[in-house]
ModelCIF file with pLDDT and N, C-alpha, C, O atoms, coordinates in Angstrom:
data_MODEL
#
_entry.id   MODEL 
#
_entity.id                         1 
_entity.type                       polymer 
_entity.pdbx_number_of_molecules   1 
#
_entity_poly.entity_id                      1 
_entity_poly.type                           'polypeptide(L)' 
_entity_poly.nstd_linkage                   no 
_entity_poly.nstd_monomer                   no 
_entity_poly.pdbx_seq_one_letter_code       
;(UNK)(UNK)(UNK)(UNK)(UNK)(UNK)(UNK)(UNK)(UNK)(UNK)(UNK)(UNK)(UNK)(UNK)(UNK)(UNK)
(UNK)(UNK)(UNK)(UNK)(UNK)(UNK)(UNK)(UNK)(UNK)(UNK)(UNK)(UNK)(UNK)(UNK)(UNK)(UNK)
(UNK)(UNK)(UNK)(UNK)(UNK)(UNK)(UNK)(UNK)(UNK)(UNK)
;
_entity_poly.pdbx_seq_one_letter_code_can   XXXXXXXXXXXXXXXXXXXXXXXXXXXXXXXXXXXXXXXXXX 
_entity_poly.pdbx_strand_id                 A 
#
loop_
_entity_poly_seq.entity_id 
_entity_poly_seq.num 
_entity_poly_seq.mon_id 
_entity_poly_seq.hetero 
1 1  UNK n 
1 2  UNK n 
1 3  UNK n 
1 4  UNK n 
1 5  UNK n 
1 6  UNK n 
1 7  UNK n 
1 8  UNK n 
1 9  UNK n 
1 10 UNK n 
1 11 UNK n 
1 12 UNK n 
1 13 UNK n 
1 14 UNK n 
1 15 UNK n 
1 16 UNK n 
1 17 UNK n 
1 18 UNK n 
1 19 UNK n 
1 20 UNK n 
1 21 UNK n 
1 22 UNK n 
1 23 UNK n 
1 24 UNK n 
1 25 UNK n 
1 26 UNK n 
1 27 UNK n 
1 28 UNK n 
1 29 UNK n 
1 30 UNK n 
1 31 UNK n 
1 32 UNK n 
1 33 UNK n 
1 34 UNK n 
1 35 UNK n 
1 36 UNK n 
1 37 UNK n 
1 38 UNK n 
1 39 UNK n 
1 40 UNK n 
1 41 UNK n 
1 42 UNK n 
#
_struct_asym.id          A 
_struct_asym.entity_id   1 
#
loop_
_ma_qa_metric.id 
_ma_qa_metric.mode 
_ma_qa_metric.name 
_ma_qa_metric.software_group_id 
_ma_qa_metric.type 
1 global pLDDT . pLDDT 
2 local  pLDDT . pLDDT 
#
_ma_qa_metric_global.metric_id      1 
_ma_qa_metric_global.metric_value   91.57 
_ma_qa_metric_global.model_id       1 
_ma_qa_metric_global.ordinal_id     1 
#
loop_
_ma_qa_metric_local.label_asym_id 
_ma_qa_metric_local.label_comp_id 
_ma_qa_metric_local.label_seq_id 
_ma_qa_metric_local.metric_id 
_ma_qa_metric_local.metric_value 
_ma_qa_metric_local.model_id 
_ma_qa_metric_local.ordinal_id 
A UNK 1  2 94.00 1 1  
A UNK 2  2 92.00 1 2  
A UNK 3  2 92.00 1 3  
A UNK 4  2 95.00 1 4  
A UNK 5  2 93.00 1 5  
A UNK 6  2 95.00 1 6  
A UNK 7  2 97.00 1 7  
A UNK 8  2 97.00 1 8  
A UNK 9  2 97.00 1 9  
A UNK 10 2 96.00 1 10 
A UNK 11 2 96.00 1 11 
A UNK 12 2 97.00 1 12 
A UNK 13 2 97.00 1 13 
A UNK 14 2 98.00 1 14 
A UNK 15 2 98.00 1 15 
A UNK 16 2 98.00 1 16 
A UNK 17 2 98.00 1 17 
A UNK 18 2 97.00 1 18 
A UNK 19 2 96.00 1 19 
A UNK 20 2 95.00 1 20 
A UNK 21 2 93.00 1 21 
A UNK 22 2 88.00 1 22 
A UNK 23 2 82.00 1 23 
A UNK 24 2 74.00 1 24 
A UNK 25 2 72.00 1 25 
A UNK 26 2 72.00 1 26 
A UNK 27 2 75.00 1 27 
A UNK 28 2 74.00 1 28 
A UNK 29 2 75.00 1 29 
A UNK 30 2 80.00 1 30 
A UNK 31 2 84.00 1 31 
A UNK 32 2 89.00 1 32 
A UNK 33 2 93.00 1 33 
A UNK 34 2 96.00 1 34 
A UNK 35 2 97.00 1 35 
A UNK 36 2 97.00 1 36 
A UNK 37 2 98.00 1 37 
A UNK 38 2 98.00 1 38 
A UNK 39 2 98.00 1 39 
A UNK 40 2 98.00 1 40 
A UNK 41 2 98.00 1 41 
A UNK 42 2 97.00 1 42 
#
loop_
_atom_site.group_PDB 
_atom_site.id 
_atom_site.type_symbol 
_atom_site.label_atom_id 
_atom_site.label_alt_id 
_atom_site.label_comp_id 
_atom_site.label_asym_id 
_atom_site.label_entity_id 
_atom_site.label_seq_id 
_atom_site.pdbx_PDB_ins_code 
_atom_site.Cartn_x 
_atom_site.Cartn_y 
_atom_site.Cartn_z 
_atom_site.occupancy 
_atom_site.B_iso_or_equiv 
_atom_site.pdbx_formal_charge 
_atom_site.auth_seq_id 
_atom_site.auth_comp_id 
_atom_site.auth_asym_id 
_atom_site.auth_atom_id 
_atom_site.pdbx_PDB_model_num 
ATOM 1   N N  . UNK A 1 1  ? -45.531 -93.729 -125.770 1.00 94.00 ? 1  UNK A N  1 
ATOM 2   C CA . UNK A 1 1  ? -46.644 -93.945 -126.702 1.00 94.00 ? 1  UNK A CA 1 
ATOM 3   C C  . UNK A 1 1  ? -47.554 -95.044 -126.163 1.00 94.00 ? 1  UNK A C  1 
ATOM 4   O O  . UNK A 1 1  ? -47.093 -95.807 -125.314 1.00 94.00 ? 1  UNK A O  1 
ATOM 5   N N  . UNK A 1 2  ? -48.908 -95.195 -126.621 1.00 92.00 ? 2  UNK A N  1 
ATOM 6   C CA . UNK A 1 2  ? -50.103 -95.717 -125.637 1.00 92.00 ? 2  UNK A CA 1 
ATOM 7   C C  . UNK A 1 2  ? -50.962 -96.363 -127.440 1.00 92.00 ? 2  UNK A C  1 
ATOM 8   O O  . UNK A 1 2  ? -51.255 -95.800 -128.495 1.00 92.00 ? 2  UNK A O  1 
ATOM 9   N N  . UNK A 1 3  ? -50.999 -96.873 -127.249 1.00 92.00 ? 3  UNK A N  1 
ATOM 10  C CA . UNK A 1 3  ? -52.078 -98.069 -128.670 1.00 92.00 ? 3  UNK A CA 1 
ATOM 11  C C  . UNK A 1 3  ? -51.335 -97.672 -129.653 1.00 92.00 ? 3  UNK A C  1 
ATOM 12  O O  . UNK A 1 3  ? -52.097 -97.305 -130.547 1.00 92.00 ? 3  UNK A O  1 
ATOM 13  N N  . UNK A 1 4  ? -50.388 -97.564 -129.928 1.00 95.00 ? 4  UNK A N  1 
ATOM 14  C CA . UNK A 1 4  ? -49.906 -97.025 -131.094 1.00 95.00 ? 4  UNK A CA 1 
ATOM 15  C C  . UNK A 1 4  ? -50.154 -97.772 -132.235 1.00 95.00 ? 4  UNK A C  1 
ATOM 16  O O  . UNK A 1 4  ? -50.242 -98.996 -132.128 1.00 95.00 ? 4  UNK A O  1 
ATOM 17  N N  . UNK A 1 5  ? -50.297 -97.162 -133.442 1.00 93.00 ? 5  UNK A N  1 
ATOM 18  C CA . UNK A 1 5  ? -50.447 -97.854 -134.643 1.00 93.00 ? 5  UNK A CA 1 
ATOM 19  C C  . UNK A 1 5  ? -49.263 -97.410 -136.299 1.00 93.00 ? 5  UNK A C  1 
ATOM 20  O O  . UNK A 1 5  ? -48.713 -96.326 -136.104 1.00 93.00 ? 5  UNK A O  1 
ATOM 21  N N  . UNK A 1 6  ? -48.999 -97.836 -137.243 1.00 95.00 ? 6  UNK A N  1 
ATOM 22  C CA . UNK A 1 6  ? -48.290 -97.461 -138.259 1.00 95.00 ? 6  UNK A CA 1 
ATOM 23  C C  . UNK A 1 6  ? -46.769 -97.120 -137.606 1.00 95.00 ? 6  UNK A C  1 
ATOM 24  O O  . UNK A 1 6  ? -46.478 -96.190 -136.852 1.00 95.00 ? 6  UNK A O  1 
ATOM 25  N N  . UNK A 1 7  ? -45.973 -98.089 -138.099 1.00 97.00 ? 7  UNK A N  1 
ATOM 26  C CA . UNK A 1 7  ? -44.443 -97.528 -137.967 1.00 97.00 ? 7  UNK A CA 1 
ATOM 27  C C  . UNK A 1 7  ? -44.133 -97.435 -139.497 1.00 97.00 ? 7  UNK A C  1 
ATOM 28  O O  . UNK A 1 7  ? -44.282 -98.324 -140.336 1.00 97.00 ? 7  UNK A O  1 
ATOM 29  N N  . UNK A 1 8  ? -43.674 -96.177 -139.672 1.00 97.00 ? 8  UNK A N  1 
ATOM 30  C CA . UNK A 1 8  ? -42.840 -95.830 -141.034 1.00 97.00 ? 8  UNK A CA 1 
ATOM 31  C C  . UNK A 1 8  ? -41.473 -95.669 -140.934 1.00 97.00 ? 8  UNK A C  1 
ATOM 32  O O  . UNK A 1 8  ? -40.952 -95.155 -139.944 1.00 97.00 ? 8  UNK A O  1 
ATOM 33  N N  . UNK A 1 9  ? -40.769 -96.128 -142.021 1.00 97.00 ? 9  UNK A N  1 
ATOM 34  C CA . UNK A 1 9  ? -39.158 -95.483 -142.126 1.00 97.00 ? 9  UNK A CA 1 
ATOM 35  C C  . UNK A 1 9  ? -39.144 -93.901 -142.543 1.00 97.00 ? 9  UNK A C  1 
ATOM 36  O O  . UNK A 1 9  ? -40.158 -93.515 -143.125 1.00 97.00 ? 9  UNK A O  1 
ATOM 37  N N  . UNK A 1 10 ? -38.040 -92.883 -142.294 1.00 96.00 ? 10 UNK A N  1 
ATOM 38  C CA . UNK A 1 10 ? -38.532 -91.791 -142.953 1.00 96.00 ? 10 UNK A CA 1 
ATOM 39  C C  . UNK A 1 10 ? -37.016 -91.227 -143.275 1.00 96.00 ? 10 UNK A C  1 
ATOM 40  O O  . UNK A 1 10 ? -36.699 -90.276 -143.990 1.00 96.00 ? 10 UNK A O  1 
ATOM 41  N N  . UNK A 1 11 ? -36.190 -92.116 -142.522 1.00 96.00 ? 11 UNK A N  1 
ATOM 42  C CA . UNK A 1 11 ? -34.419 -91.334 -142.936 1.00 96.00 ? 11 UNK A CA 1 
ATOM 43  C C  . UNK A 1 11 ? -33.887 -93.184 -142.607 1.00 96.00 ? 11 UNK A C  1 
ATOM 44  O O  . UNK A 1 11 ? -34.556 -94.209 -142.475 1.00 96.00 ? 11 UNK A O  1 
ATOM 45  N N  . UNK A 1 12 ? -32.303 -92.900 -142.570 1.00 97.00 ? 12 UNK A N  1 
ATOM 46  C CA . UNK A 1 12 ? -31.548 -93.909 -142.269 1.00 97.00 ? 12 UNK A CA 1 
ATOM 47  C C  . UNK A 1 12 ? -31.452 -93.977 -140.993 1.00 97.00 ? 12 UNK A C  1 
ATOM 48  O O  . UNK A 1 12 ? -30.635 -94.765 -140.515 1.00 97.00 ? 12 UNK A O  1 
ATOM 49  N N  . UNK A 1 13 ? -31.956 -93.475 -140.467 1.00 97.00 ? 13 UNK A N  1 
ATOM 50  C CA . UNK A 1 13 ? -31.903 -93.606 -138.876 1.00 97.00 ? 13 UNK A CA 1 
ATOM 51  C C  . UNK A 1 13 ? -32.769 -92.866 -138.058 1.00 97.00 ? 13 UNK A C  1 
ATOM 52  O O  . UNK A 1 13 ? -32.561 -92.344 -136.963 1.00 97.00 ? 13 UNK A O  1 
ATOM 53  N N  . UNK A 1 14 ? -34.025 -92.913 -138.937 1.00 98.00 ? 14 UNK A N  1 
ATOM 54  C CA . UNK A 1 14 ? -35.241 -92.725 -137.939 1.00 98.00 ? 14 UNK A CA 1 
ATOM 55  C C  . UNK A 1 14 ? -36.452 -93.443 -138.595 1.00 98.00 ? 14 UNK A C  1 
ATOM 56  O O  . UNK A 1 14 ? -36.453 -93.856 -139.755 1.00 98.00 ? 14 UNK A O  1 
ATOM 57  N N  . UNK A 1 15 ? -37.739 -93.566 -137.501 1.00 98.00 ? 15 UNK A N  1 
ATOM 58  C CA . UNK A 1 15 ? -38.897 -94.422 -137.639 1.00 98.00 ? 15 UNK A CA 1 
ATOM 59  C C  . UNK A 1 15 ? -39.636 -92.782 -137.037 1.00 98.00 ? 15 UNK A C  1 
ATOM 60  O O  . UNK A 1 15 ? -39.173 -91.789 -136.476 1.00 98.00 ? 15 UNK A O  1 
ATOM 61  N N  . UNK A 1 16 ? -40.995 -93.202 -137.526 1.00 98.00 ? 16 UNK A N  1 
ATOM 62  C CA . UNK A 1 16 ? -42.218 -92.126 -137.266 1.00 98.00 ? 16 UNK A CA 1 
ATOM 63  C C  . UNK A 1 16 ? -43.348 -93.540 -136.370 1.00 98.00 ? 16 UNK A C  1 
ATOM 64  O O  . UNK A 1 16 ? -43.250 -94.732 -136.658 1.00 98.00 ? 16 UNK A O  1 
ATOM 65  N N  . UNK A 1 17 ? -43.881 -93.233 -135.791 1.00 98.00 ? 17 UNK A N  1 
ATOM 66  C CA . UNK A 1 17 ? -44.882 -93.774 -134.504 1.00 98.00 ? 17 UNK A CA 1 
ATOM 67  C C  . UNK A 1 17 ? -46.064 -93.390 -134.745 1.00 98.00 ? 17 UNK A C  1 
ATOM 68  O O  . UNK A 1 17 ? -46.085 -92.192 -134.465 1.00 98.00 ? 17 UNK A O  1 
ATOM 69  N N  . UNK A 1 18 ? -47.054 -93.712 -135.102 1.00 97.00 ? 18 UNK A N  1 
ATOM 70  C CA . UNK A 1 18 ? -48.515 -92.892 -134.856 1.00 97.00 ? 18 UNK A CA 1 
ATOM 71  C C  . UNK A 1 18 ? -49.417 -93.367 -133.575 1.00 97.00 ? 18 UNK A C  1 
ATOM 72  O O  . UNK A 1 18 ? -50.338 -94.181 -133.507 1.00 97.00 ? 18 UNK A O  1 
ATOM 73  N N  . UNK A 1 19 ? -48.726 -92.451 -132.477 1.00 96.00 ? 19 UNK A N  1 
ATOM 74  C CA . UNK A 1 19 ? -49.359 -92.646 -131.056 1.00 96.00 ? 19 UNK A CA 1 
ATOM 75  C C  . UNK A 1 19 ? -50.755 -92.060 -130.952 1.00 96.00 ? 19 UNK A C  1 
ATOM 76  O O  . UNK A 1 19 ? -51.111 -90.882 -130.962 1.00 96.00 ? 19 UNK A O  1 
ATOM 77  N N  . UNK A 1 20 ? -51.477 -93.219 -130.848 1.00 95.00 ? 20 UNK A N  1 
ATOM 78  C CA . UNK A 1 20 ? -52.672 -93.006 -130.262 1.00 95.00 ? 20 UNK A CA 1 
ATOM 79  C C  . UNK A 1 20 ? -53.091 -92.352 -129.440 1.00 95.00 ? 20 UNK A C  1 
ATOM 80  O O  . UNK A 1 20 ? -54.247 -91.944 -129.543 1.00 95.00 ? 20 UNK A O  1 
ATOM 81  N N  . UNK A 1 21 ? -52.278 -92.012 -128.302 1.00 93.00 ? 21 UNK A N  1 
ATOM 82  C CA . UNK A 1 21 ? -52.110 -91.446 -126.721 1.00 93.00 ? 21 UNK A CA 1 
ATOM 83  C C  . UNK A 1 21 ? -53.335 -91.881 -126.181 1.00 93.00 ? 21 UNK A C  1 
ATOM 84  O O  . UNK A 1 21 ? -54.032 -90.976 -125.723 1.00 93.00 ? 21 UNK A O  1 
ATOM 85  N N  . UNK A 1 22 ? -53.837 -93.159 -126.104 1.00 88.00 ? 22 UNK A N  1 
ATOM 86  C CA . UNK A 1 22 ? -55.335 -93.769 -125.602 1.00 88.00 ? 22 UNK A CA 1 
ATOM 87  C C  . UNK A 1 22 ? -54.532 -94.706 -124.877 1.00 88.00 ? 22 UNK A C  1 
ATOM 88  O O  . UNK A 1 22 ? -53.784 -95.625 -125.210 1.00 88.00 ? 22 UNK A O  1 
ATOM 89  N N  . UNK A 1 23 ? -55.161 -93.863 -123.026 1.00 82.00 ? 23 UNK A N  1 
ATOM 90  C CA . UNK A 1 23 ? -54.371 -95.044 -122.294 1.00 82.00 ? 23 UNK A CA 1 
ATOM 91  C C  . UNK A 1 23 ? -55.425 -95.103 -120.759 1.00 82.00 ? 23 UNK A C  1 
ATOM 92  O O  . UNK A 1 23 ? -56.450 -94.458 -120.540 1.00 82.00 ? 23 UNK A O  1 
ATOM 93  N N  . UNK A 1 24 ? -54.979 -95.753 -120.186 1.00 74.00 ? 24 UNK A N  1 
ATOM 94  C CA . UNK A 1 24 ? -56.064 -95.885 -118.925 1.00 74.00 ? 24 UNK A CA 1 
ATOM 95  C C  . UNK A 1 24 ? -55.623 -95.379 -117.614 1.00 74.00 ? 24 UNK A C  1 
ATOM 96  O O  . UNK A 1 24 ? -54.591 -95.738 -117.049 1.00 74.00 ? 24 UNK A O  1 
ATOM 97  N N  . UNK A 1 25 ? -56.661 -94.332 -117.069 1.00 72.00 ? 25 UNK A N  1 
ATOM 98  C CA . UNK A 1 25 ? -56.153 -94.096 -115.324 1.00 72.00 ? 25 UNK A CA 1 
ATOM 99  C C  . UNK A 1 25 ? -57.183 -94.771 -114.152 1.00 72.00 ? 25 UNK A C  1 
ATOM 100 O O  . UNK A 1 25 ? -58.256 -95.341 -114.349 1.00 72.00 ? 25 UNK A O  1 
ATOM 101 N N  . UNK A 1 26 ? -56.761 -94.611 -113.369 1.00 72.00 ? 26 UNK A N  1 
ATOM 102 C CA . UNK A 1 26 ? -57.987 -94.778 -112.685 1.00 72.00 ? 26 UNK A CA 1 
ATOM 103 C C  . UNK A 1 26 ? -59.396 -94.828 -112.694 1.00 72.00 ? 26 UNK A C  1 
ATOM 104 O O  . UNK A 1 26 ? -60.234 -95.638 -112.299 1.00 72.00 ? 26 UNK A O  1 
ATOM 105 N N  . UNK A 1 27 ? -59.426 -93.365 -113.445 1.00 75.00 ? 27 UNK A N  1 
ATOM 106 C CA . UNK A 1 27 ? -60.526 -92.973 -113.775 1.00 75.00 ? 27 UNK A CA 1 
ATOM 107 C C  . UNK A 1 27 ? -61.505 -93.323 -114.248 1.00 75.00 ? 27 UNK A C  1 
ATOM 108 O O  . UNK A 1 27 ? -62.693 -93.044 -114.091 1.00 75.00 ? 27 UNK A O  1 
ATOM 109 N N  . UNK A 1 28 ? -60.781 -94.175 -115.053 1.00 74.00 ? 28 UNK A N  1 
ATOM 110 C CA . UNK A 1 28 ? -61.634 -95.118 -117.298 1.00 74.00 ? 28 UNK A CA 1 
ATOM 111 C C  . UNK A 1 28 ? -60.350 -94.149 -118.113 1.00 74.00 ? 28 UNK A C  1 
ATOM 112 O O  . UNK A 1 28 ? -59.441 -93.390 -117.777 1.00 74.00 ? 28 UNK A O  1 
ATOM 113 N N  . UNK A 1 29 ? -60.688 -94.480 -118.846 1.00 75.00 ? 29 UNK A N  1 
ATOM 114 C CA . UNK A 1 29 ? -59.902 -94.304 -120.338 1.00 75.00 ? 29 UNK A CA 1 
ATOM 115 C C  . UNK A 1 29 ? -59.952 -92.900 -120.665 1.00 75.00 ? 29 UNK A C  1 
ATOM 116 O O  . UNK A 1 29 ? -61.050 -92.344 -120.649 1.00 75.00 ? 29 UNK A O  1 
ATOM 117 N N  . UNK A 1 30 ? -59.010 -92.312 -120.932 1.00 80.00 ? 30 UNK A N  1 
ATOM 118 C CA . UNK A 1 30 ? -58.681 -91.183 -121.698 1.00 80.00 ? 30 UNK A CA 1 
ATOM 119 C C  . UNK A 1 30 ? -57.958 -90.931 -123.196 1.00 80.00 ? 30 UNK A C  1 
ATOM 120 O O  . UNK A 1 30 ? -56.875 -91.304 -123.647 1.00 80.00 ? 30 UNK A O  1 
ATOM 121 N N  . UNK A 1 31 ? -58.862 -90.268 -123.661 1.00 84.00 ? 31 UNK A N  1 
ATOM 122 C CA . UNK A 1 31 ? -58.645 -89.985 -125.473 1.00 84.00 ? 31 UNK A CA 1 
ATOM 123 C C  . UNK A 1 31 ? -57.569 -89.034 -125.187 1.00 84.00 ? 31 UNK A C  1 
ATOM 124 O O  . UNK A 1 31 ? -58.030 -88.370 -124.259 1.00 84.00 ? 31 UNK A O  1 
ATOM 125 N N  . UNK A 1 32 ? -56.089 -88.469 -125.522 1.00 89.00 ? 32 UNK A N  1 
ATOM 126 C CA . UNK A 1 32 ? -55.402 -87.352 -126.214 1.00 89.00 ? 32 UNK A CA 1 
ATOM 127 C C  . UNK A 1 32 ? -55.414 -87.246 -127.096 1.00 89.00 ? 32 UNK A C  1 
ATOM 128 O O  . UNK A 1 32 ? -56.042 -88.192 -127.572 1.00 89.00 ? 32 UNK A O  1 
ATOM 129 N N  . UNK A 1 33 ? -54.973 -86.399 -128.066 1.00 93.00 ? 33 UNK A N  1 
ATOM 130 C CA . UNK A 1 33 ? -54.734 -85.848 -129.608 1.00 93.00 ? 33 UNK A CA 1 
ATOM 131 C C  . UNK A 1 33 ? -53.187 -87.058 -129.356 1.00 93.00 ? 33 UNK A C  1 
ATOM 132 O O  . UNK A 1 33 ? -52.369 -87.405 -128.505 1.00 93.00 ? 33 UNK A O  1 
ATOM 133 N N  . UNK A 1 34 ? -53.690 -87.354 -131.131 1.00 96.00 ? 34 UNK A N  1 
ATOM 134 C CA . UNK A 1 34 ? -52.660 -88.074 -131.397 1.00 96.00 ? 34 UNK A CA 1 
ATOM 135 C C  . UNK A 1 34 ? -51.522 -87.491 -131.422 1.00 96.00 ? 34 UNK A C  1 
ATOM 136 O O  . UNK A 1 34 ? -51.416 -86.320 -131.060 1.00 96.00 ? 34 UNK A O  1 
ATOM 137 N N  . UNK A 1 35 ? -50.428 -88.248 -131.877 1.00 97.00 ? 35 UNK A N  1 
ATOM 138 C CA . UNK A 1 35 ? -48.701 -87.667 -131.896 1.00 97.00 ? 35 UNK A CA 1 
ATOM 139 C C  . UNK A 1 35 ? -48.077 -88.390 -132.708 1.00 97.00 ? 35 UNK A C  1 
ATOM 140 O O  . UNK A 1 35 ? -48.317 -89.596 -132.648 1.00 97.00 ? 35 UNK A O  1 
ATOM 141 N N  . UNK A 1 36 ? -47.321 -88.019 -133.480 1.00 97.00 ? 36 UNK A N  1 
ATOM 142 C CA . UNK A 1 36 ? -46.770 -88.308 -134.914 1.00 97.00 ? 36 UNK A CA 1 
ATOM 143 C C  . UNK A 1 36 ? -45.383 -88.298 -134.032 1.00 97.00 ? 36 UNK A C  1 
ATOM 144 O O  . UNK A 1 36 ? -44.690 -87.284 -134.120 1.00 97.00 ? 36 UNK A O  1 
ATOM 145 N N  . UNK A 1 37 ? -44.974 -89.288 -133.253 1.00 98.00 ? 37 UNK A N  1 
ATOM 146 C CA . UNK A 1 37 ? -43.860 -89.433 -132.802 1.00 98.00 ? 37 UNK A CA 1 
ATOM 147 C C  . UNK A 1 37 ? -42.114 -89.666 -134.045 1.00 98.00 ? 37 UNK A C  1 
ATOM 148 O O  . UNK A 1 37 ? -41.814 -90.245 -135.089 1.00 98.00 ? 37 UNK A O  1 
ATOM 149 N N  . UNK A 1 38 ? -41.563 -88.916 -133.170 1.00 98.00 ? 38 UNK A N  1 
ATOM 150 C CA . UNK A 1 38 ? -40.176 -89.837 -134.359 1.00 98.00 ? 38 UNK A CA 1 
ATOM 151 C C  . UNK A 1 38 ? -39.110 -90.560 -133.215 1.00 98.00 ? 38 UNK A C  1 
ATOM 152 O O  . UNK A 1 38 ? -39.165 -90.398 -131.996 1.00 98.00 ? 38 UNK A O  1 
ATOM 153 N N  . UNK A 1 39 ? -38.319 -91.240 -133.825 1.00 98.00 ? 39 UNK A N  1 
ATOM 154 C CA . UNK A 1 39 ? -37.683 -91.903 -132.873 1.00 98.00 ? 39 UNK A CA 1 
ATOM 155 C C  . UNK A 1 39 ? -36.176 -92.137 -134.013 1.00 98.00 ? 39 UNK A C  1 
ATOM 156 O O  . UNK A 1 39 ? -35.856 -92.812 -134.992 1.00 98.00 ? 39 UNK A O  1 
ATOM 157 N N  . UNK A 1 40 ? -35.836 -91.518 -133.476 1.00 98.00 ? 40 UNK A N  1 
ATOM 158 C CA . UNK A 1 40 ? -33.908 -91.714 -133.708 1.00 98.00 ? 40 UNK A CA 1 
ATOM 159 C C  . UNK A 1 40 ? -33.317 -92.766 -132.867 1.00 98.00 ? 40 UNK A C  1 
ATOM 160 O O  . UNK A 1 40 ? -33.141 -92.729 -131.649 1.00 98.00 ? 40 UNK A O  1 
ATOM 161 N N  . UNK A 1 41 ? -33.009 -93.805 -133.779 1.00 98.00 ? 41 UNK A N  1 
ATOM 162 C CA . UNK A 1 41 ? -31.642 -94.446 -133.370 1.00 98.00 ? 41 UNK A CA 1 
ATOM 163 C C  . UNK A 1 41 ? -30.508 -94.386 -132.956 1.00 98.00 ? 41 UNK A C  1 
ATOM 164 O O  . UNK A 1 41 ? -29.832 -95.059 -132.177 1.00 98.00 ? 41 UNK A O  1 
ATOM 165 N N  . UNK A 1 42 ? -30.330 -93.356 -133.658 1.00 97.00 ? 42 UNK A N  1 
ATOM 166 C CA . UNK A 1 42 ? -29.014 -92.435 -133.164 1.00 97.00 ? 42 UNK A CA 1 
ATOM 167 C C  . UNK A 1 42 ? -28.436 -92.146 -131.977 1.00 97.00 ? 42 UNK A C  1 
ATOM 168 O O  . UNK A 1 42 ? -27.447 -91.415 -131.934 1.00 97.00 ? 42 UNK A O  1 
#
């Protein structure tokens, strides 16, 4: 994940991420569609 913003709880053993996917190449900066990441602890 790249600028990410908002961490939520959503179970006992997971978090949700709202990845920006805004990150830098060489190039300059590139926009992706965001991603509603989850992330297990587990």
């Amino acid at each position: 994940f790249y600028m990410q913003h908002d961490v939520d709880i959503i179970s006992n053993n997971e978090i949700s991420i709202f990845n920006n996917n805004y990150f830098f190449t060489k190039n300059g900066p590139k926009n992706e569609n965001i991603e509603i990441l989850i992330y297990d602890f587990k």
